[in-house]
PDB file of N, CA and C in Angstrom:
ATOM      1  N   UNK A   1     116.684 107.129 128.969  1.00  0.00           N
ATOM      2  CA  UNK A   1     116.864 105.794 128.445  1.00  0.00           C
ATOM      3  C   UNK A   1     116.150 105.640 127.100  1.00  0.00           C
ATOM      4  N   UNK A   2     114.958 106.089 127.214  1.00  0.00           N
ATOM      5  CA  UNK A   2     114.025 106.042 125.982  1.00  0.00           C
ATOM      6  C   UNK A   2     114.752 106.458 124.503  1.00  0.00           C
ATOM      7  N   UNK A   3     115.382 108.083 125.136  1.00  0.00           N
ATOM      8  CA  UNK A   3     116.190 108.559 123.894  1.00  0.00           C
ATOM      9  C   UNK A   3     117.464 107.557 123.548  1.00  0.00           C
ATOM     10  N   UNK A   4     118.212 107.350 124.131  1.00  0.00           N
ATOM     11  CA  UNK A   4     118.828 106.168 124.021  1.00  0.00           C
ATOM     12  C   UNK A   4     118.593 105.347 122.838  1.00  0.00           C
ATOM     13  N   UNK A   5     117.845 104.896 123.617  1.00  0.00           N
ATOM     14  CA  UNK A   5     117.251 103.512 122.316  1.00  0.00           C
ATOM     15  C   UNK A   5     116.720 103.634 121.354  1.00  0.00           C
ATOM     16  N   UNK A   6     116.378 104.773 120.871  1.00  0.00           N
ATOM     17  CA  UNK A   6     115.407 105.558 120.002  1.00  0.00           C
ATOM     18  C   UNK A   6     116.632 106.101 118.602  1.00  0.00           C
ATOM     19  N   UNK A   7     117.848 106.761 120.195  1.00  0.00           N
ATOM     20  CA  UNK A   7     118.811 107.988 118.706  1.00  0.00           C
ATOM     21  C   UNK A   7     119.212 107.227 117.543  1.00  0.00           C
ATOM     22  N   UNK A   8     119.223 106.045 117.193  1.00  0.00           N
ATOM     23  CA  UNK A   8     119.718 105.238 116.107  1.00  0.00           C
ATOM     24  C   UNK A   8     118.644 105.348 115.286  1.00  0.00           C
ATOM     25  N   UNK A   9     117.790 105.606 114.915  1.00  0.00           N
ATOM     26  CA  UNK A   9     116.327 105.873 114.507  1.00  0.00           C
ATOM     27  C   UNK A   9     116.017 106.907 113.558  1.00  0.00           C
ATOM     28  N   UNK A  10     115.706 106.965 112.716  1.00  0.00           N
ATOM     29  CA  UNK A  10     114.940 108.345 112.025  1.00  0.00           C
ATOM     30  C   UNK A  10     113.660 108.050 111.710  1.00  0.00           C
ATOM     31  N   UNK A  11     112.592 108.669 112.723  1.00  0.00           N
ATOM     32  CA  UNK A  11     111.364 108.414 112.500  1.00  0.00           C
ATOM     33  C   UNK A  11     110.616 109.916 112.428  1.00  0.00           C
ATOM     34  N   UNK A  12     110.321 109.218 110.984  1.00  0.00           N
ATOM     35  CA  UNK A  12     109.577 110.329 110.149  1.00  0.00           C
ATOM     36  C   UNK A  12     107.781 110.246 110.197  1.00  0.00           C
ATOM     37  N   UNK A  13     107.845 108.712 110.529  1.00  0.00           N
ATOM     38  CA  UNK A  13     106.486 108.077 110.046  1.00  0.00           C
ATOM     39  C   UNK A  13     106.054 107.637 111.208  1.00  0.00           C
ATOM     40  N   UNK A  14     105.235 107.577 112.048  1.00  0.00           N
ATOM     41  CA  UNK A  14     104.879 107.174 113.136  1.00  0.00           C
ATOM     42  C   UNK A  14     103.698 106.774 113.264  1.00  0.00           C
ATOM     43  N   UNK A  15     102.906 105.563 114.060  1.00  0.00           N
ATOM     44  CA  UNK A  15     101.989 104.883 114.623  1.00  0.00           C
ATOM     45  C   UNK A  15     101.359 105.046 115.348  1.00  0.00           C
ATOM     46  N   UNK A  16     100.302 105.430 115.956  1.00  0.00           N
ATOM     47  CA  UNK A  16      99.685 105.764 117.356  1.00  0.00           C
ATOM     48  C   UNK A  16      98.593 104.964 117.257  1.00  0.00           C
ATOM     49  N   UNK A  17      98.506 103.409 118.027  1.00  0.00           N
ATOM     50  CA  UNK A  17      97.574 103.288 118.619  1.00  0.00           C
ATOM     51  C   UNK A  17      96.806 103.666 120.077  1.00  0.00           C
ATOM     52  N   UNK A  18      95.489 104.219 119.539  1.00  0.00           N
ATOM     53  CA  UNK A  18      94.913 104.422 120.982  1.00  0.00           C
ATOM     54  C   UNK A  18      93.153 104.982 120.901  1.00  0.00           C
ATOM     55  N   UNK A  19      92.742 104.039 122.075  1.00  0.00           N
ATOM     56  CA  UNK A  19      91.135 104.195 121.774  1.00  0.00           C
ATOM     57  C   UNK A  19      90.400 105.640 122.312  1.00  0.00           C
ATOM     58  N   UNK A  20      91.458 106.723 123.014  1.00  0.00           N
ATOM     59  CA  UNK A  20      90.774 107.638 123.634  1.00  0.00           C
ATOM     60  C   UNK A  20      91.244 108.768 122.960  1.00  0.00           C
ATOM     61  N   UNK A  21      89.953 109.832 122.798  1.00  0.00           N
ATOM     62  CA  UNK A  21      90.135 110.587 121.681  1.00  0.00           C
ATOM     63  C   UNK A  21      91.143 111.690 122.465  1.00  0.00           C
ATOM     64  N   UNK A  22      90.940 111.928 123.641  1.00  0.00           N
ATOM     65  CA  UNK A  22      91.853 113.270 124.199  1.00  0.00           C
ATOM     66  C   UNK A  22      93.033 112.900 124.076  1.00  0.00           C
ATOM     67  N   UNK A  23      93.436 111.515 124.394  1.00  0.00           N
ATOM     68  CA  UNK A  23      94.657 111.293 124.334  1.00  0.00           C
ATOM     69  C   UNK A  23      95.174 111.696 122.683  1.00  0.00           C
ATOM     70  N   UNK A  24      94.854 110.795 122.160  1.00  0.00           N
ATOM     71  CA  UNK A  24      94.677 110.703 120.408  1.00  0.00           C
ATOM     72  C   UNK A  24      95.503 112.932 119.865  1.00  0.00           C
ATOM     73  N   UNK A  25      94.551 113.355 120.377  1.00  0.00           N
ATOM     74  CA  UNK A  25      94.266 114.781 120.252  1.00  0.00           C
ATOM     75  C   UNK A  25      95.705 115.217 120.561  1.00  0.00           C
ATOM     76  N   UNK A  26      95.897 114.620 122.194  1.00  0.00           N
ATOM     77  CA  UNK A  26      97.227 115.098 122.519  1.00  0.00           C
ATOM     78  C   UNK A  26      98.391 115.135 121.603  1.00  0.00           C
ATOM     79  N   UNK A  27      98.662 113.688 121.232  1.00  0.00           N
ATOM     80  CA  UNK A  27      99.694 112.982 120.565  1.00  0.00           C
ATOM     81  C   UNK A  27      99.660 113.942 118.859  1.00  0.00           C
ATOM     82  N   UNK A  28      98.465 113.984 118.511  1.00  0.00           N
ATOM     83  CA  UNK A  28      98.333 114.694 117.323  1.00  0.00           C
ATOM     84  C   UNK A  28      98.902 116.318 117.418  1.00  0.00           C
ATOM     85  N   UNK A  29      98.458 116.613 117.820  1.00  0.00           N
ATOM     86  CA  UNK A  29      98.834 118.212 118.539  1.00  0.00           C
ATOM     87  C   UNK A  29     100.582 118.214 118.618  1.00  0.00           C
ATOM     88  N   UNK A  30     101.158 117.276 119.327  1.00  0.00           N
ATOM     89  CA  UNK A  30     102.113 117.369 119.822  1.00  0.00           C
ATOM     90  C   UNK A  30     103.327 117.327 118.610  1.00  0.00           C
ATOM     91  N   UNK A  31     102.778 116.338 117.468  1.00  0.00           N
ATOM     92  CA  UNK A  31     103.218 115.883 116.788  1.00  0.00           C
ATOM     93  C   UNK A  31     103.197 116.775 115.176  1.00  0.00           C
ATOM     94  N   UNK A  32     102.343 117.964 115.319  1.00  0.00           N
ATOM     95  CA  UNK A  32     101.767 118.550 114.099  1.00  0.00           C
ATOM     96  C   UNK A  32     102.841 119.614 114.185  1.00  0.00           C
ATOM     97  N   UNK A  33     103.785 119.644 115.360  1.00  0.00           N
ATOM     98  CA  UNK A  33     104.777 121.131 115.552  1.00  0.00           C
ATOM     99  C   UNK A  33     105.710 120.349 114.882  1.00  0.00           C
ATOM    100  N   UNK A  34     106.054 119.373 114.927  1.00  0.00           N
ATOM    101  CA  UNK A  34     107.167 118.550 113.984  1.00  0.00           C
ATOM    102  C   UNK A  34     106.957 118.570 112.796  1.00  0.00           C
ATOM    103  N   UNK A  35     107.443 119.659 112.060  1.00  0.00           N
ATOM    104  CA  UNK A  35     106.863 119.212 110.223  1.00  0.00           C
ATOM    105  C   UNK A  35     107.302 117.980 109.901  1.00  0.00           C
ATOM    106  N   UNK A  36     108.726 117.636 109.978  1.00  0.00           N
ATOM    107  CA  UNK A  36     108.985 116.252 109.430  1.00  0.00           C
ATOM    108  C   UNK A  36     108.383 115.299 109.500  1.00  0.00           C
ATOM    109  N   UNK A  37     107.414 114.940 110.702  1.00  0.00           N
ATOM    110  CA  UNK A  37     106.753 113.675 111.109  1.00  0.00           C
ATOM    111  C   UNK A  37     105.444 113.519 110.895  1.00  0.00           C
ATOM    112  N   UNK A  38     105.403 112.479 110.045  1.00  0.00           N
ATOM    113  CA  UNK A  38     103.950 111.994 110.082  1.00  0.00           C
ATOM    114  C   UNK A  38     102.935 111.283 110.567  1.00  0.00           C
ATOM    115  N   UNK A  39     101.605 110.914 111.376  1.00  0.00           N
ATOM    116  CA  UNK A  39     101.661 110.304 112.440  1.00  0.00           C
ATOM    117  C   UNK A  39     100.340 109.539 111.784  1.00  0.00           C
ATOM    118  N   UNK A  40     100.271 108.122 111.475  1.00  0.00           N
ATOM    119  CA  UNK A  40      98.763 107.165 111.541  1.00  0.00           C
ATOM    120  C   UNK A  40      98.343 106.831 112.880  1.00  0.00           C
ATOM    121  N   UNK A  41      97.004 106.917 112.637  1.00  0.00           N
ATOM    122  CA  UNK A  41      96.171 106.731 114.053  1.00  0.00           C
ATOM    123  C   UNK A  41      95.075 105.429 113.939  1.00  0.00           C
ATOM    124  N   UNK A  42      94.796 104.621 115.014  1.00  0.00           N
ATOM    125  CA  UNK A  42      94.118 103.148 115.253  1.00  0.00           C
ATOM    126  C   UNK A  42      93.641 103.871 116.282  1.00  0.00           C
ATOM    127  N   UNK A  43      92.088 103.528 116.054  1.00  0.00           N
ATOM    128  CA  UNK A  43      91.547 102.858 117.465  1.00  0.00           C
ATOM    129  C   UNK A  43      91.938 102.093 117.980  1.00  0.00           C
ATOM    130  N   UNK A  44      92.058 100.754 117.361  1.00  0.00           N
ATOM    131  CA  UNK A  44      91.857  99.390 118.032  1.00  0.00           C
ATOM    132  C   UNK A  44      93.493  98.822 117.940  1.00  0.00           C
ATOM    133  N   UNK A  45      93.249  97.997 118.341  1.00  0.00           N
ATOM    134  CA  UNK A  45      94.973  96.986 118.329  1.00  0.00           C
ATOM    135  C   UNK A  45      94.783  96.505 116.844  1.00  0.00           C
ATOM    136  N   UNK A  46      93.648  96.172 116.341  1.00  0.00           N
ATOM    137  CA  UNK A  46      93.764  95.483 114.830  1.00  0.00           C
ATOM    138  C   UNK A  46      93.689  96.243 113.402  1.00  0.00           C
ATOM    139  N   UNK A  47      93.182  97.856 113.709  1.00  0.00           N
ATOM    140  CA  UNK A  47      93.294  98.449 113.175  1.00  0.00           C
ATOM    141  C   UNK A  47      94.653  98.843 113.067  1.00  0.00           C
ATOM    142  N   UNK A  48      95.438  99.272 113.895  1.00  0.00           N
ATOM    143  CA  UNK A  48      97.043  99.179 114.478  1.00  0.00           C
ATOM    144  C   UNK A  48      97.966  98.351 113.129  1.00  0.00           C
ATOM    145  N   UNK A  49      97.354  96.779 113.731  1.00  0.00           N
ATOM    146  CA  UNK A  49      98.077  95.978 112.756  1.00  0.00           C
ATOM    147  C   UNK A  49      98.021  96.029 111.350  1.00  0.00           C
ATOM    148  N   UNK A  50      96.995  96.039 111.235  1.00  0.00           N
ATOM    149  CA  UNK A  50      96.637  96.369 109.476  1.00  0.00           C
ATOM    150  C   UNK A  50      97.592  97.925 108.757  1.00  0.00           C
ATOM    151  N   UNK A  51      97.734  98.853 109.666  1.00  0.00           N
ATOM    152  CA  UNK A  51      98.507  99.664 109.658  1.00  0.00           C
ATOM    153  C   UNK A  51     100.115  99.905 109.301  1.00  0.00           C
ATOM    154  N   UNK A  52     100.325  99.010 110.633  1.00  0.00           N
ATOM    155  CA  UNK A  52     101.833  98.665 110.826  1.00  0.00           C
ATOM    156  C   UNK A  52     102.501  97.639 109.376  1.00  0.00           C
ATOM    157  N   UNK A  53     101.495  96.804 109.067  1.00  0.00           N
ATOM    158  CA  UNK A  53     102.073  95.983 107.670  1.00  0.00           C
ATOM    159  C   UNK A  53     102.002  96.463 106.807  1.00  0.00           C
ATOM    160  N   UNK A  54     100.844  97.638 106.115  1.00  0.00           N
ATOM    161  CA  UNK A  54     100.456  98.334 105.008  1.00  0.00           C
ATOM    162  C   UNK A  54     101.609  99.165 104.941  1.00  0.00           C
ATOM    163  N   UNK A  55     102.063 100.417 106.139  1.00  0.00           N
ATOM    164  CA  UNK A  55     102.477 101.781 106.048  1.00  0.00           C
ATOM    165  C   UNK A  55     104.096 101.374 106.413  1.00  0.00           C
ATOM    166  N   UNK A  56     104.253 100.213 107.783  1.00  0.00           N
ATOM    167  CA  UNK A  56     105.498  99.966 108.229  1.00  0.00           C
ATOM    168  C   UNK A  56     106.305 101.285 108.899  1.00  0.00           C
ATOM    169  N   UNK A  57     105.561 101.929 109.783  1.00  0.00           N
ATOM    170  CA  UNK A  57     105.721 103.186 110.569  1.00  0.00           C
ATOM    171  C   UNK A  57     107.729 102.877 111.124  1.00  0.00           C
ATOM    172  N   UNK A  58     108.297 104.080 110.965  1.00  0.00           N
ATOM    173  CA  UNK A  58     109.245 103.977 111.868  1.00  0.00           C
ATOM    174  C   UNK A  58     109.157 103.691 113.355  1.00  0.00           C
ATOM    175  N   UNK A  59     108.266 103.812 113.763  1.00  0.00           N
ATOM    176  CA  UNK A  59     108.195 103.971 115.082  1.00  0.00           C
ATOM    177  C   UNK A  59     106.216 103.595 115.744  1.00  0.00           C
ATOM    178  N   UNK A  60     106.163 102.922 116.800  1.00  0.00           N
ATOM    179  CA  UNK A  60     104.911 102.551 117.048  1.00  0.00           C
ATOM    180  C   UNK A  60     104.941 103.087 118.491  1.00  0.00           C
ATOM    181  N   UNK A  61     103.324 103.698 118.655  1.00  0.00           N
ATOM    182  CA  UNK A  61     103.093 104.811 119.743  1.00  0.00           C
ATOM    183  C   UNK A  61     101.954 103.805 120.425  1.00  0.00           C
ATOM    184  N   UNK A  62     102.276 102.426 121.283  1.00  0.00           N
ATOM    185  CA  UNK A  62     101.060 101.538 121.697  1.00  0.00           C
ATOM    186  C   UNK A  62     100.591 101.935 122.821  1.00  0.00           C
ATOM    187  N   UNK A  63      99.033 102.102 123.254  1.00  0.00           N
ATOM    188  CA  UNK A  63      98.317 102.071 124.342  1.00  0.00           C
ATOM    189  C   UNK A  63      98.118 100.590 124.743  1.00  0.00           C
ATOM    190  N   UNK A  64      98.674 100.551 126.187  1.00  0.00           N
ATOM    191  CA  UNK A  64      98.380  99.177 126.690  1.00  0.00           C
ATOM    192  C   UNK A  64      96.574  98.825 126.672  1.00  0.00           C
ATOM    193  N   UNK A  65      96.129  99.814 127.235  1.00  0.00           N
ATOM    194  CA  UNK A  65      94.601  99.606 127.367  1.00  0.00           C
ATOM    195  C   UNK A  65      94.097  99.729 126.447  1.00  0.00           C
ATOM    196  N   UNK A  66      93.337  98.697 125.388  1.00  0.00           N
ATOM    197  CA  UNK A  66      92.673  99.047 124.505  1.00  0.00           C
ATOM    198  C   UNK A  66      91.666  97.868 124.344  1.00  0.00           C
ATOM    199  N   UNK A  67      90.546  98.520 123.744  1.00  0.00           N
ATOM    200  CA  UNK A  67      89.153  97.209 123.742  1.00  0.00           C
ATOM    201  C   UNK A  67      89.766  96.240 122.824  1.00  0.00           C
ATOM    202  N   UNK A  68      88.817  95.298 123.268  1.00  0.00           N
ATOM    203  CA  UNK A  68      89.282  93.571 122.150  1.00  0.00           C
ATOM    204  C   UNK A  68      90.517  93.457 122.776  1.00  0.00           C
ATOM    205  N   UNK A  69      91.415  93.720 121.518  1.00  0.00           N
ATOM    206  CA  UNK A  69      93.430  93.179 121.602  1.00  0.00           C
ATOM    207  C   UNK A  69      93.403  94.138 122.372  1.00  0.00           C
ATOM    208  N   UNK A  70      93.866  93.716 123.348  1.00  0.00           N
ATOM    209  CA  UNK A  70      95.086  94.779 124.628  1.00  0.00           C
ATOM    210  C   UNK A  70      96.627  94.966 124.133  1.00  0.00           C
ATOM    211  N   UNK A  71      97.168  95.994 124.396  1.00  0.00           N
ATOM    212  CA  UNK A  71      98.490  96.032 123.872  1.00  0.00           C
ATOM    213  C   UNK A  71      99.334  95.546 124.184  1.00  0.00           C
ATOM    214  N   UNK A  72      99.585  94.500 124.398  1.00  0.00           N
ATOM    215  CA  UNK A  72     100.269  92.989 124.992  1.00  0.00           C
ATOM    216  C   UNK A  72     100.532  91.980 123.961  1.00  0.00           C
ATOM    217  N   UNK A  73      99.088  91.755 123.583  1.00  0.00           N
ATOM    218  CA  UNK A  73      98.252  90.809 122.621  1.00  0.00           C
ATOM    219  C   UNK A  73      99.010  91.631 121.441  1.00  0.00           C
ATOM    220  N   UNK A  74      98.776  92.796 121.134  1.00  0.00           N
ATOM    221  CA  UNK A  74      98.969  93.359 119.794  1.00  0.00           C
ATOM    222  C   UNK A  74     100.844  93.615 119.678  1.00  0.00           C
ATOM    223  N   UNK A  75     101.701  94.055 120.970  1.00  0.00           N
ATOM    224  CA  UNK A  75     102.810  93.490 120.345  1.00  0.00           C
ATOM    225  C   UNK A  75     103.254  92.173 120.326  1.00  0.00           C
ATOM    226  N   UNK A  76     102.763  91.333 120.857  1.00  0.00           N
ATOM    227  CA  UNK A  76     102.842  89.699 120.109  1.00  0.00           C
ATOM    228  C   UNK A  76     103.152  89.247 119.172  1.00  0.00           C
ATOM    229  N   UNK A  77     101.768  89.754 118.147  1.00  0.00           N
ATOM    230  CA  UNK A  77     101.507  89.938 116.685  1.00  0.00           C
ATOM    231  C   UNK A  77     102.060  90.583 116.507  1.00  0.00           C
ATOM    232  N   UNK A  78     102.708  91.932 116.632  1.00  0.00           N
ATOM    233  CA  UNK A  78     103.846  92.973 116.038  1.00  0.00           C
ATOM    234  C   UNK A  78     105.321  91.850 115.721  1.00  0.00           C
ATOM    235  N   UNK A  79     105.678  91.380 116.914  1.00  0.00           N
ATOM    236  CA  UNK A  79     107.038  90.509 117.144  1.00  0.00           C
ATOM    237  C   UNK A  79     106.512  90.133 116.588  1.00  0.00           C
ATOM    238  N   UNK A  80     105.487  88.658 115.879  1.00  0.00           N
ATOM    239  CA  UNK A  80     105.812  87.749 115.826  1.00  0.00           C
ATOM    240  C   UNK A  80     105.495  87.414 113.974  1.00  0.00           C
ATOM    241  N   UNK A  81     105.594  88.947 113.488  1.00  0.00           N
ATOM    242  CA  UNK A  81     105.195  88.863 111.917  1.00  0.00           C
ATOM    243  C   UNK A  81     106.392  89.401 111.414  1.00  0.00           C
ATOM    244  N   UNK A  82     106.843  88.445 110.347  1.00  0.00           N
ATOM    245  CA  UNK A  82     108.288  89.118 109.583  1.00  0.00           C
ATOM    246  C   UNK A  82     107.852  90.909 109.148  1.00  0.00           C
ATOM    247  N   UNK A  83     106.730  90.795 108.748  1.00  0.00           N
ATOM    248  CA  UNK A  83     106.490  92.262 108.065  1.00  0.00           C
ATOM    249  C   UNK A  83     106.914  92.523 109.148  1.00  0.00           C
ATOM    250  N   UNK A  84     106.735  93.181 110.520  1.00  0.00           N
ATOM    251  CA  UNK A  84     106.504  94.094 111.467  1.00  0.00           C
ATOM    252  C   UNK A  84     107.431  93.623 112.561  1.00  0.00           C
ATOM    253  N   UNK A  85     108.287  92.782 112.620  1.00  0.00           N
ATOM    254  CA  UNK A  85     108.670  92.612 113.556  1.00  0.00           C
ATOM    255  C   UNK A  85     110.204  93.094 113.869  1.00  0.00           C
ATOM    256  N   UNK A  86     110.304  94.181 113.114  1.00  0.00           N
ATOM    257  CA  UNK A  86     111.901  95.321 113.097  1.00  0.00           C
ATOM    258  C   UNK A  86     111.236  96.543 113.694  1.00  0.00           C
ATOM    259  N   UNK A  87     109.809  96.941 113.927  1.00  0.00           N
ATOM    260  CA  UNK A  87     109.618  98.167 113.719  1.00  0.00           C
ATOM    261  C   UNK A  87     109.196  98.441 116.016  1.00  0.00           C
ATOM    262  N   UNK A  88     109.998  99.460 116.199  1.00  0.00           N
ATOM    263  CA  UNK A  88     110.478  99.516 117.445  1.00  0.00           C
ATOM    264  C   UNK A  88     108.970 100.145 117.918  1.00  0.00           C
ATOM    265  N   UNK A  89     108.470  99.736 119.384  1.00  0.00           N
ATOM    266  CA  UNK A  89     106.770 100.007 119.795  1.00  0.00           C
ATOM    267  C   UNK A  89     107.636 100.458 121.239  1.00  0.00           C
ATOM    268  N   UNK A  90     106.646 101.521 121.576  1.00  0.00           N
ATOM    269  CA  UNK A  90     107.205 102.258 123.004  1.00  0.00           C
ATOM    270  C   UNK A  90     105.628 102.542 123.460  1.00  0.00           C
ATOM    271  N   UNK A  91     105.342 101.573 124.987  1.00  0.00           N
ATOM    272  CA  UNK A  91     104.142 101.582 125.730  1.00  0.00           C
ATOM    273  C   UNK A  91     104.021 102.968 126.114  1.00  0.00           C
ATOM    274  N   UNK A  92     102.899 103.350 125.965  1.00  0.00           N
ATOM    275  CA  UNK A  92     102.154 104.208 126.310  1.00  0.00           C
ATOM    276  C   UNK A  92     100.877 104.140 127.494  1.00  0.00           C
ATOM    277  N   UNK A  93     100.709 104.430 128.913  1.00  0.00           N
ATOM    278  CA  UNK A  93      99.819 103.907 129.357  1.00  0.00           C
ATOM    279  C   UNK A  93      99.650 104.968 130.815  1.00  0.00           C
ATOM    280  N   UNK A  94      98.748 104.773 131.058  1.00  0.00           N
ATOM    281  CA  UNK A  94      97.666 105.681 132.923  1.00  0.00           C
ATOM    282  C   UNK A  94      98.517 104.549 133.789  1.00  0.00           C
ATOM    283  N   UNK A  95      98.484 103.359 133.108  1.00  0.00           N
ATOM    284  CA  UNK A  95      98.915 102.464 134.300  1.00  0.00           C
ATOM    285  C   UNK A  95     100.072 102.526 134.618  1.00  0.00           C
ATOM    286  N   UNK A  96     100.724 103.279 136.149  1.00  0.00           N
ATOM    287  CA  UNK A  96     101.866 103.453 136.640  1.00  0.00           C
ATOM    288  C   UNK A  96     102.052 102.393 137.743  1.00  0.00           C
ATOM    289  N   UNK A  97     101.424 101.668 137.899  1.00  0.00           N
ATOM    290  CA  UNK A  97     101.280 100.736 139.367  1.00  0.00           C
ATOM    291  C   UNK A  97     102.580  99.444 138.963  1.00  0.00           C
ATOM    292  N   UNK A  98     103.189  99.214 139.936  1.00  0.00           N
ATOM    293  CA  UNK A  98     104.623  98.531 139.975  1.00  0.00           C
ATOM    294  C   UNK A  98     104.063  97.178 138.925  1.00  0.00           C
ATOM    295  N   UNK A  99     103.231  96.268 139.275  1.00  0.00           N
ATOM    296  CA  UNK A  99     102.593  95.458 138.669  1.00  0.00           C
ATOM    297  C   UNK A  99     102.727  95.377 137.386  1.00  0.00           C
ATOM    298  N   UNK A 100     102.044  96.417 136.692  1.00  0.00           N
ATOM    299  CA  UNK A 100     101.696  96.704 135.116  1.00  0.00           C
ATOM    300  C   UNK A 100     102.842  96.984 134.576  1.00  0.00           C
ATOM    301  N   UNK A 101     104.205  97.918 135.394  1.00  0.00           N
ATOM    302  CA  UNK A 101     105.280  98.341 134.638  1.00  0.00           C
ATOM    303  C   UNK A 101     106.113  96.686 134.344  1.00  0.00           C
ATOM    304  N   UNK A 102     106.168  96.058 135.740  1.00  0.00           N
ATOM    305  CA  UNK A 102     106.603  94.890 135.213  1.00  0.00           C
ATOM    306  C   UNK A 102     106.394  93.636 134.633  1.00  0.00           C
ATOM    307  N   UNK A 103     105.086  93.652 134.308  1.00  0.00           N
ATOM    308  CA  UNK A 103     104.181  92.646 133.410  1.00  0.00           C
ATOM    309  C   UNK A 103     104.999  93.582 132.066  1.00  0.00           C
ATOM    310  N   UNK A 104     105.108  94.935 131.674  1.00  0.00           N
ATOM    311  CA  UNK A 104     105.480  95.018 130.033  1.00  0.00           C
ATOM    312  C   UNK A 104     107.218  94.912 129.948  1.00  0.00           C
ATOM    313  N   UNK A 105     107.748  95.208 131.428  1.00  0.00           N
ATOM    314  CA  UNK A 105     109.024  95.327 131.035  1.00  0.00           C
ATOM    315  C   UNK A 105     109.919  94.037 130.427  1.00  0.00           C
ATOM    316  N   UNK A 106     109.586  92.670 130.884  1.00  0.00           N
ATOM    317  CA  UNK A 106     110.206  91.516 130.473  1.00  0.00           C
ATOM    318  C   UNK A 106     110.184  91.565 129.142  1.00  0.00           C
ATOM    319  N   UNK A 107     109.062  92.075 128.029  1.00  0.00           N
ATOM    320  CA  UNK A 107     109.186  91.666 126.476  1.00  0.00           C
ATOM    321  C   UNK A 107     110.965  92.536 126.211  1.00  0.00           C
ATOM    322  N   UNK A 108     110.942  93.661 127.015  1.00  0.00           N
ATOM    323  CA  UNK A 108     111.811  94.816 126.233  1.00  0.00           C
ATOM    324  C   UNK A 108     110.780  95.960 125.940  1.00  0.00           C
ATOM    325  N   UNK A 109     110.159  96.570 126.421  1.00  0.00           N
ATOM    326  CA  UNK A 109     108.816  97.314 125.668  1.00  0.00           C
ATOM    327  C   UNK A 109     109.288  98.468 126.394  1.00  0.00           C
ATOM    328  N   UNK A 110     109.702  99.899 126.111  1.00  0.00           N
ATOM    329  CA  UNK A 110     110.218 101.028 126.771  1.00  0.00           C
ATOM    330  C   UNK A 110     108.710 101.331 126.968  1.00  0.00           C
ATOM    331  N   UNK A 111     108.844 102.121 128.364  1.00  0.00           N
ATOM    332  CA  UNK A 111     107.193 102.572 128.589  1.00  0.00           C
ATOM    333  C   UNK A 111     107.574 103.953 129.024  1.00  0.00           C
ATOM    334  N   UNK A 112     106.513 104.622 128.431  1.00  0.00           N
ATOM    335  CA  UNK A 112     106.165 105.695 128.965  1.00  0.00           C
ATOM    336  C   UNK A 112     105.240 105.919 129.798  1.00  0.00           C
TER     337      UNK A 112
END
């Protein structure tokens, strides 16, 4: 499904918010075998934003769990800013529990 919604897309430039460095590591790693793609990295949800309006990533890599703004809060502010509010965010998260998938699924938020 993910690819789906994604194949209309050419994302060269990509977003990764997330406060944990292994993860961080992962995503980087994963992403460094792709020459084409380039990937900005946030700790925080507000670092994120400042990001997303400056660079305008094809594509946003959000961790639900994150200190301060939770990634809820931060696609809010993603939707709810003309700058940023075309640029497609796919949840990223530990939390698999029925609960959490359907607290993100109502925005539209593809989760991983």
């Amino acid at each position: 499904m993910l690819h789906q919604n994604l194949k209309n897309y050419s994302v060269d430039l990509q977003s990764y918010i997330e406060d944990n460095p292994a993860n961080l590591r992962l995503v980087q790693k994963i992403i460094s075998t792709h020459t084409s793609l380039r990937l900005l990295d946030a700790r925080t949800a507000e670092q994120g934003l400042e990001l997303a309006k400056a660079h305008h990533p094809d594509l946003i890599l959000l961790d639900i769990n994150l200190p301060g703004m939770n990634g809820f809060e931060a696609l809010r502010h993603l939707r709810d800013d003309p700058a940023t509010c075309d640029i497609p965010v796919v949840a990223i998260s530990a939390n698999a529990m029925e609960r959490d998938v359907k607290k993100a699924w109502p925005p539209g938020l593809p989760i991983i």
